[in-house]
N, C-alpha and C. Protein backbone atom coordinates (compact mmCIF):
# COMPACT_ATOMS: atom_id res chain seq x y z
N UNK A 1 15.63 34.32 65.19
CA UNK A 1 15.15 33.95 63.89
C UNK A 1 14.99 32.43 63.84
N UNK A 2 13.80 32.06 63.40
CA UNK A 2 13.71 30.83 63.21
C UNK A 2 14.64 29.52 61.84
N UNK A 3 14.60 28.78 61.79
CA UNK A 3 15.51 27.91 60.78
C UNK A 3 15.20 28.04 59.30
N UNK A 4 13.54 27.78 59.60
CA UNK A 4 13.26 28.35 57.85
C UNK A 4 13.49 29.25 57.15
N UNK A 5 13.04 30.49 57.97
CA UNK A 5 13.36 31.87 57.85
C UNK A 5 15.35 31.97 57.11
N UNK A 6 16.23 31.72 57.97
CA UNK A 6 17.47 31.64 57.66
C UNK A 6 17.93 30.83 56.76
N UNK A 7 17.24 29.79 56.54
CA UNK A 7 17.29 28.88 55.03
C UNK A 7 16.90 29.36 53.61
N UNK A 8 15.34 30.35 53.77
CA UNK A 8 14.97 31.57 53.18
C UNK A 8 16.16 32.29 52.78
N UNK A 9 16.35 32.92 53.57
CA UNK A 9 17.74 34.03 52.99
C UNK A 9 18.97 33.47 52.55
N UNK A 10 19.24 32.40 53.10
CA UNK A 10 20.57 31.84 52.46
C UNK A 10 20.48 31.12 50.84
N UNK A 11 19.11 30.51 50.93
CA UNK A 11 18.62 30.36 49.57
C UNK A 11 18.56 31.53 48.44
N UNK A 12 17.71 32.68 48.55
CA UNK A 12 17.74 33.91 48.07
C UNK A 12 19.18 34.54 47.87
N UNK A 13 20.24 34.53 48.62
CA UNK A 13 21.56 34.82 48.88
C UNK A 13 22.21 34.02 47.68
N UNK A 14 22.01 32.62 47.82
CA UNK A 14 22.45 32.20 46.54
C UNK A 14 22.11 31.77 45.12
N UNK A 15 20.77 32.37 45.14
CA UNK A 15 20.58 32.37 43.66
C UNK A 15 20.76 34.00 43.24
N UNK A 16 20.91 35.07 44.01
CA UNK A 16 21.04 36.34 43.70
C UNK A 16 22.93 36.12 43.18
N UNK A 17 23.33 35.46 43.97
CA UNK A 17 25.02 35.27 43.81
C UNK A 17 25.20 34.33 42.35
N UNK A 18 24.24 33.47 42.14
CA UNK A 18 24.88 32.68 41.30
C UNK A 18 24.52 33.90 39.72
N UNK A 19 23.38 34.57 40.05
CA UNK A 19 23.16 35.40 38.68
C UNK A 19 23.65 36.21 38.41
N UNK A 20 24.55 37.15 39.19
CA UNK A 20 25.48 37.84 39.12
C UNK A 20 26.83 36.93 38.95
N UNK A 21 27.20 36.03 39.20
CA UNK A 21 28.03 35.51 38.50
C UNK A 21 27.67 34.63 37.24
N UNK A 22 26.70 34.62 36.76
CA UNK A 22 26.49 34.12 35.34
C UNK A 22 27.41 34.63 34.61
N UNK A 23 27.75 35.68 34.33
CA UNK A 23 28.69 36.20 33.42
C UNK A 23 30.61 35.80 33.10
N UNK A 24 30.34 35.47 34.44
CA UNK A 24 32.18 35.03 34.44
C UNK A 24 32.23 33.63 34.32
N UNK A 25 30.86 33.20 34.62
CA UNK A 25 30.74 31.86 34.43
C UNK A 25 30.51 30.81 33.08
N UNK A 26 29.77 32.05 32.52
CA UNK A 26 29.56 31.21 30.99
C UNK A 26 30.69 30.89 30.02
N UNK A 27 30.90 30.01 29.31
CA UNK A 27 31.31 29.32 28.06
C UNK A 27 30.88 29.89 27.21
N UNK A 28 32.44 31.26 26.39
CA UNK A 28 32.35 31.25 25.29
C UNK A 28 32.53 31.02 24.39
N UNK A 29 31.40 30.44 23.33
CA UNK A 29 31.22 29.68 22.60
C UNK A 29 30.92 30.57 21.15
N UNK A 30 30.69 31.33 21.01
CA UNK A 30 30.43 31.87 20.08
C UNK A 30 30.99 32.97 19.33
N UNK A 31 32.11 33.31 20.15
CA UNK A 31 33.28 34.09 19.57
C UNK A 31 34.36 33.60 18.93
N UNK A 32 34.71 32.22 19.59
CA UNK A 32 35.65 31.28 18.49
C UNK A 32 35.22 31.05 17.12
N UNK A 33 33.82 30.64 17.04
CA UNK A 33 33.72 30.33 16.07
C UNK A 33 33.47 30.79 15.05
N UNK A 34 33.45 31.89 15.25
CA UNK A 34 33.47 32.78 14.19
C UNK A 34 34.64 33.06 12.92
N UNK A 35 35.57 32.88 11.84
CA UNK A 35 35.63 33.17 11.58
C UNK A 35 35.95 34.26 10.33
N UNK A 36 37.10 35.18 10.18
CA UNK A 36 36.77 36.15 9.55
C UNK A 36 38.05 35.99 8.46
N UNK A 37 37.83 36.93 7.03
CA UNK A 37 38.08 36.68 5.75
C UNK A 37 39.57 38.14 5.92
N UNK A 38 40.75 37.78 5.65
CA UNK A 38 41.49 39.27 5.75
C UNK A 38 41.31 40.14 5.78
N UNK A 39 40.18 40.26 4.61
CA UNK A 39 39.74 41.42 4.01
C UNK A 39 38.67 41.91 5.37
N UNK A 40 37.97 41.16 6.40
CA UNK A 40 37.24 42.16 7.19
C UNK A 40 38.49 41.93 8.15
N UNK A 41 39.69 41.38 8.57
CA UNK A 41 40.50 41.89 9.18
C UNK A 41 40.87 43.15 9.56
N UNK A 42 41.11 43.40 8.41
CA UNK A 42 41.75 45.08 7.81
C UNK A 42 40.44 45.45 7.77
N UNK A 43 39.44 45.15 7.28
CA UNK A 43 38.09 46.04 7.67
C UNK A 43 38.21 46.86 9.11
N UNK A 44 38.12 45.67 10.19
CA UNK A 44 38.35 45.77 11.35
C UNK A 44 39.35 46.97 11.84
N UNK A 45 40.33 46.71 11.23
CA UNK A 45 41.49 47.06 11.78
C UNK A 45 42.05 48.70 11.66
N UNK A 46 41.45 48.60 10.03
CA UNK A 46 40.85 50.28 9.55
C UNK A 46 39.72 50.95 10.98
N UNK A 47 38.98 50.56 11.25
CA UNK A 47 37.65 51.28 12.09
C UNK A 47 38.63 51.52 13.47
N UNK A 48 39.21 50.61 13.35
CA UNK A 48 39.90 50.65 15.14
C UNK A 48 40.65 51.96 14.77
N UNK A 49 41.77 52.03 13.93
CA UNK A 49 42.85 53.07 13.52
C UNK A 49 42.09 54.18 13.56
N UNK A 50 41.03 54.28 12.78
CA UNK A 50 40.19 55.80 12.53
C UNK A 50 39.52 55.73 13.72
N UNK A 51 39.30 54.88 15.00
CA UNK A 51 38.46 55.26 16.47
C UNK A 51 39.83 56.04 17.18
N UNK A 52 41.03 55.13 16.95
CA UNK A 52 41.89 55.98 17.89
C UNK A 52 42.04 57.28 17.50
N UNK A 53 42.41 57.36 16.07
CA UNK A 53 42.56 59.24 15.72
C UNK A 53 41.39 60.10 16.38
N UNK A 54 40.16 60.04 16.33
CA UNK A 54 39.18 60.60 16.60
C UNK A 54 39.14 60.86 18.01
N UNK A 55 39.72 59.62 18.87
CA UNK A 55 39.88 59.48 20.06
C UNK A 55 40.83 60.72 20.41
N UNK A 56 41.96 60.43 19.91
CA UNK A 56 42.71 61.31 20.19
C UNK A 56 42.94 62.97 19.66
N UNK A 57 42.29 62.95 18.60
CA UNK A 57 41.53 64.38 18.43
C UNK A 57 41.14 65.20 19.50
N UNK A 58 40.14 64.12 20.00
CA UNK A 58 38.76 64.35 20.66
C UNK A 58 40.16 65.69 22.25
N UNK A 59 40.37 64.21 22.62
CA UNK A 59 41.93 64.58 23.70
C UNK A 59 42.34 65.19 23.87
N UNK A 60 42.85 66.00 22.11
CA UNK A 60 44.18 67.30 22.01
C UNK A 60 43.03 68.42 22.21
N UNK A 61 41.74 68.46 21.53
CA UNK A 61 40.71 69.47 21.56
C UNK A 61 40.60 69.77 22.86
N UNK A 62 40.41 68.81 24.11
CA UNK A 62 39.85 68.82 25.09
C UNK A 62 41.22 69.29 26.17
N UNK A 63 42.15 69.17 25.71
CA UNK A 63 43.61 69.46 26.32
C UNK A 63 43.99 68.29 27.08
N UNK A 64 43.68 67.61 26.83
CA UNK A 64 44.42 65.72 27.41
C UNK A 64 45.65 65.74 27.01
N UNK A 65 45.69 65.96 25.91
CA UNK A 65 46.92 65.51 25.41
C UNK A 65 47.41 66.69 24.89
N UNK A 66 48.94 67.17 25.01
CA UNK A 66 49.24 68.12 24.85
C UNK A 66 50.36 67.76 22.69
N UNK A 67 50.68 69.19 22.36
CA UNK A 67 50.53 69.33 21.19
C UNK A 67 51.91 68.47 20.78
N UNK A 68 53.07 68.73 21.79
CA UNK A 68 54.15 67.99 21.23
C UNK A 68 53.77 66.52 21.51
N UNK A 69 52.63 65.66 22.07
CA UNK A 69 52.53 64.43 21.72
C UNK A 69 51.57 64.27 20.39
N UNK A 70 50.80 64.98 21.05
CA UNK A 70 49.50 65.08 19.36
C UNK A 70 50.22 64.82 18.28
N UNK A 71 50.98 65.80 17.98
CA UNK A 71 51.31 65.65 16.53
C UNK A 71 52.32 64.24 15.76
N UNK A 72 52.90 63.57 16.71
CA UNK A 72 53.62 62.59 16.53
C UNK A 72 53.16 61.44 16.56
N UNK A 73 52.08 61.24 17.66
CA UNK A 73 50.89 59.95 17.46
C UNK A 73 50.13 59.94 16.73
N UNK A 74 49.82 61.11 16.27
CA UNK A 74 48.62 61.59 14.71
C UNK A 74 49.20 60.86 13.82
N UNK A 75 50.38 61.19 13.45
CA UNK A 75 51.19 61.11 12.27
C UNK A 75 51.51 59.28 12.06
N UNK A 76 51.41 59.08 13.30
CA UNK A 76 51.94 57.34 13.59
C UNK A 76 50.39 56.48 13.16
N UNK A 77 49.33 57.46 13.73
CA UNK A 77 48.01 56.72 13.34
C UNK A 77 47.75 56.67 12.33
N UNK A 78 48.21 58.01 11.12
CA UNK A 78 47.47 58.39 9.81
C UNK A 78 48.43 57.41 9.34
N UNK A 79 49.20 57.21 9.23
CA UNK A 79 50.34 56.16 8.70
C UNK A 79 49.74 54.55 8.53
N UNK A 80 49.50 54.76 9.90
CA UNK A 80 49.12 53.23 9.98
C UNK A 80 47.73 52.83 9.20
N UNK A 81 46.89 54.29 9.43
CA UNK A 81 45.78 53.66 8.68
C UNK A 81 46.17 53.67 7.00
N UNK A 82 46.98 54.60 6.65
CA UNK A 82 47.15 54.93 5.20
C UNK A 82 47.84 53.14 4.73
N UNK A 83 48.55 52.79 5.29
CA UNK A 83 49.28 51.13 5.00
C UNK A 83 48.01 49.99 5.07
N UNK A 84 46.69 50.30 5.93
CA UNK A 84 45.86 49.19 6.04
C UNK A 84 45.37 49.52 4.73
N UNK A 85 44.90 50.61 4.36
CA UNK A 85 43.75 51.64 3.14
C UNK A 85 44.44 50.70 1.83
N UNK A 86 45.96 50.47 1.80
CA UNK A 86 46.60 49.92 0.67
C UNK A 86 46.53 48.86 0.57
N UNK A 87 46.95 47.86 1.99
CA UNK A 87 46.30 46.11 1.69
C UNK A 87 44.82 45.98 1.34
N UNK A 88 43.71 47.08 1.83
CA UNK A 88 42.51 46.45 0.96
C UNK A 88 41.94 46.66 0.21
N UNK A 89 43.09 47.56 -0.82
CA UNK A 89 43.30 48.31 -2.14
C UNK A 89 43.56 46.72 -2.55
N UNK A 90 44.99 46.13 -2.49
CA UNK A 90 45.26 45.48 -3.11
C UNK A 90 44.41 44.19 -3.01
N UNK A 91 43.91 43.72 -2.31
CA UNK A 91 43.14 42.50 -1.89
C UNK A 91 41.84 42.80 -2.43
N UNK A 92 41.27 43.86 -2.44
CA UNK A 92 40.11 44.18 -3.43
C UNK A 92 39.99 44.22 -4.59
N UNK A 93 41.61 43.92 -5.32
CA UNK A 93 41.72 43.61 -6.96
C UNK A 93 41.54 42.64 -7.42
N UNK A 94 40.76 41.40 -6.23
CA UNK A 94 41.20 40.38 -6.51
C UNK A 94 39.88 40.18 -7.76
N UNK A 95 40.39 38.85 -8.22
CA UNK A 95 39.80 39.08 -9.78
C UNK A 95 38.14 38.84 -9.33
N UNK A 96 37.85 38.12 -8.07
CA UNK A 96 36.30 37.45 -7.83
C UNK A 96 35.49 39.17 -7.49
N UNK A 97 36.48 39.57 -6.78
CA UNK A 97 34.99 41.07 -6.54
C UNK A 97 35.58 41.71 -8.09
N UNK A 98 36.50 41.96 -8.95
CA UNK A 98 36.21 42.47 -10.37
C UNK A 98 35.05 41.94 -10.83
N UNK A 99 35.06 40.76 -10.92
CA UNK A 99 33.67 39.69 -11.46
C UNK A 99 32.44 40.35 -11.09
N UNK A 100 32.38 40.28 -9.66
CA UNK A 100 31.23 40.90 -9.06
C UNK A 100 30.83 42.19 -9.30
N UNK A 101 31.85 43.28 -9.49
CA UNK A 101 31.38 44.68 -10.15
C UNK A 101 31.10 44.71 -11.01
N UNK A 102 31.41 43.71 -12.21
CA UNK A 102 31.26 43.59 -13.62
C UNK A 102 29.55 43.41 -13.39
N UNK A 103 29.62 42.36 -12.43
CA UNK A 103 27.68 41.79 -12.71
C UNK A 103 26.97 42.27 -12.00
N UNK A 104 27.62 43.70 -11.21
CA UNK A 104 26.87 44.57 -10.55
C UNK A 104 26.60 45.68 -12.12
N UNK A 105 27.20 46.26 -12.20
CA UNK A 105 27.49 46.97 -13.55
C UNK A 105 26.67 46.65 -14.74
N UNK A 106 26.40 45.87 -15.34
CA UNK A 106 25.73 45.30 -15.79
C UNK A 106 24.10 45.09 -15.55
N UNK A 107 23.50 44.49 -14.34
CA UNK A 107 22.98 44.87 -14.07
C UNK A 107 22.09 46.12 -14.22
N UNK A 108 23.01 46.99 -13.73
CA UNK A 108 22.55 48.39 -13.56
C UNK A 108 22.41 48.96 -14.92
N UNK A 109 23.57 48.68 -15.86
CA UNK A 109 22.76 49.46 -17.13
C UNK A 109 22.11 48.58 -17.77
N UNK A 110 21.42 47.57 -17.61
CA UNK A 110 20.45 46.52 -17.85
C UNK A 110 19.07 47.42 -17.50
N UNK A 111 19.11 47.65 -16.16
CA UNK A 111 17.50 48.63 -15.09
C UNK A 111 17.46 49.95 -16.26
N UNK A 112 18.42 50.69 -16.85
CA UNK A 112 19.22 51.99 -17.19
C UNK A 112 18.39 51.92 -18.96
N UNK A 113 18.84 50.59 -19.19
CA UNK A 113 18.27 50.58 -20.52
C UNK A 113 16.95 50.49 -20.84
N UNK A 114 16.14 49.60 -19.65
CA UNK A 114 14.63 49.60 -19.90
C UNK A 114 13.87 50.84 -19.28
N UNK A 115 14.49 51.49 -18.47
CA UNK A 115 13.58 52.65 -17.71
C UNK A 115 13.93 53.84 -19.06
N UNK A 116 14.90 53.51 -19.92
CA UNK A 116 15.01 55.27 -20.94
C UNK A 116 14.53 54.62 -21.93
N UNK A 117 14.05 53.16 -22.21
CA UNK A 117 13.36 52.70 -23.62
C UNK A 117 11.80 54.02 -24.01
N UNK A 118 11.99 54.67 -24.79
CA UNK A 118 10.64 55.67 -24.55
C UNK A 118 9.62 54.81 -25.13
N UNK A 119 7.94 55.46 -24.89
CA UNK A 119 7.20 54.79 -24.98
C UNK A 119 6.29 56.04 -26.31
N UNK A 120 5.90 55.54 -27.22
CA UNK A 120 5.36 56.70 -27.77
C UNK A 120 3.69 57.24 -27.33
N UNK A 121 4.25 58.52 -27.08
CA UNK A 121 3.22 59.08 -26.14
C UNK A 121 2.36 60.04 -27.51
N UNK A 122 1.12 59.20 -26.73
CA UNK A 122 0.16 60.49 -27.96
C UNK A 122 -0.57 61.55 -27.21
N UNK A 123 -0.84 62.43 -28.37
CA UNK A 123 -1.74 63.42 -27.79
C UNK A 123 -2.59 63.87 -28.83
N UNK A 124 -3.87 64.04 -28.20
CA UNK A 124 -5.05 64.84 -29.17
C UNK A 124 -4.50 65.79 -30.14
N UNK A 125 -5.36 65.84 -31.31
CA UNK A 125 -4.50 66.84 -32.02
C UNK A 125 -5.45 68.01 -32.43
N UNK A 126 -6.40 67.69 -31.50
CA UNK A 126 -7.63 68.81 -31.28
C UNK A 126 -6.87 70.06 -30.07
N UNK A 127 -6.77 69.15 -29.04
CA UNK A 127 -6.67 69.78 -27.95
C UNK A 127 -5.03 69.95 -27.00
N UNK A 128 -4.35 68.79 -27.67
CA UNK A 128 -3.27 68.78 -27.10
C UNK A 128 -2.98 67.94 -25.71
N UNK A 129 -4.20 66.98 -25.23
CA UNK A 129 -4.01 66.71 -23.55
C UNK A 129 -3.42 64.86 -24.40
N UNK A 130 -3.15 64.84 -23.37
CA UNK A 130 -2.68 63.11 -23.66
C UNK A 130 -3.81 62.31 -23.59
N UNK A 131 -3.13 61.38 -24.43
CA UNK A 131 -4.15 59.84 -24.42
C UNK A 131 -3.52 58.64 -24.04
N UNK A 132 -4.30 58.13 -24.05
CA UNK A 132 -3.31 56.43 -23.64
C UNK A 132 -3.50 55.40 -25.13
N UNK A 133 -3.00 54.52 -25.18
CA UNK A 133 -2.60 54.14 -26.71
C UNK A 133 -4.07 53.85 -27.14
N UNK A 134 -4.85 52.86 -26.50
CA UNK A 134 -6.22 52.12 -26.25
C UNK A 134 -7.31 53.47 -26.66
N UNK A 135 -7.28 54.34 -26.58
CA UNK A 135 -8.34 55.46 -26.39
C UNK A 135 -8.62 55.40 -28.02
N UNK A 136 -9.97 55.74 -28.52
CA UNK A 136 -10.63 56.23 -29.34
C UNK A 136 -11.15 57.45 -29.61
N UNK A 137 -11.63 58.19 -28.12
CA UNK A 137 -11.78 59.71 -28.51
C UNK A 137 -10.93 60.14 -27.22
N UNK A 138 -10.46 61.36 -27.46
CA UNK A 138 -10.06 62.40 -26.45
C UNK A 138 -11.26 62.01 -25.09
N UNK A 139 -10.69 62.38 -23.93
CA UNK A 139 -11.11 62.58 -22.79
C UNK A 139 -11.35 63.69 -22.16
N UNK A 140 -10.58 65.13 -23.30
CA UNK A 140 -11.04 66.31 -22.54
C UNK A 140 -11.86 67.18 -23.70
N UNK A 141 -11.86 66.50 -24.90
CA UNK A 141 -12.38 67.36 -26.17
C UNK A 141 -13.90 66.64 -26.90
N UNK A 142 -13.10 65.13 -26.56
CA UNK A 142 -14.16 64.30 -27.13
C UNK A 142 -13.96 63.78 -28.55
N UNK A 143 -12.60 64.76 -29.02
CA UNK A 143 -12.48 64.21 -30.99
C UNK A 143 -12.04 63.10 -30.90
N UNK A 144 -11.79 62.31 -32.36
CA UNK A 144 -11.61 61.29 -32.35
C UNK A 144 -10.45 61.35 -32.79
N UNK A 145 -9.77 60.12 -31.79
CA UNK A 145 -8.12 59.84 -32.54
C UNK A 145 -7.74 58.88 -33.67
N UNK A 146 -7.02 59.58 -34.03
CA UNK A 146 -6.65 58.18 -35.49
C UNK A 146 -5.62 56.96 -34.84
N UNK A 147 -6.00 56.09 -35.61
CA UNK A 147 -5.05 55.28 -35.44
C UNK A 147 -3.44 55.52 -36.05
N UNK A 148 -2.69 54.78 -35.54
CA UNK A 148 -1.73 55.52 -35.78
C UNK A 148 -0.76 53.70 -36.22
């Protein structure tokens, strides 16, 4: 083999090596800085609790795990999630999201009040078909509407 040739491959050799190690190599930077409010703590921490039960459901169904452990790690998981379910009971009382349901609430029967405001609807009194307020004669009879 000639020199270039083997300079070729040793070159190729190490940029195939260095890109497969990109990954162990990078600076992470963007997971520190992240972060997070208690409340998605226990967000968090709830999803994990309810992955392991499911997990381990999944387990006892499948016969992984047999029944005298099942039932004692179940009981340790439902526990644990039932104690997170209560800190973000209580941390969700806090008075700023009350505020916020209030002006969610509000809101909504704000949309609630203008969509049931009725509109008075006429109708021919020849024929019975509707009109629109603007109309002068019927559209399916031809009589004339009164003003109203």
């Amino acid at each position: 083999m000639t020199t270039g040739s083997l300079l070729l491959g040793f070159a190729i050799f190490l940029v195939v090596l260095l890109f497969l190690a990109r990954p162990f190599l990078a600076v992470r930077t963007g997971q520190t800085a992240v972060s997070t409010t208690p409340r998605q703590q226990l967000l968090t921490q709830k999803d994990n609790l309810l992955d392991d039960i499911h997990a381990l459901d999944f387990d006892h169904e499948t016969g992984k795990v047999p029944t005298a452990v099942y039932q004692p790690q179940r009981q340790q998981l439902v526990e644990a999630a039932a104690a997170v379910l209560q800190q973000i009971d209580q941390i969700g009382s806090d008075a700023r999201y009350q505020q916020r349901d209030a002006e969610i609430e509000a809101a909504i029967a704000k949309l609630r009040q203008n969509h049931t405001t009725p509109t008075s609807a006429r109708f021919c009194s020849q024929c019975g078909q509707p009109v629109d307020a603007n109309d002068k004669f019927c559209a399916a009879c031809g009589h004339q509407i009164g003003n109203r």
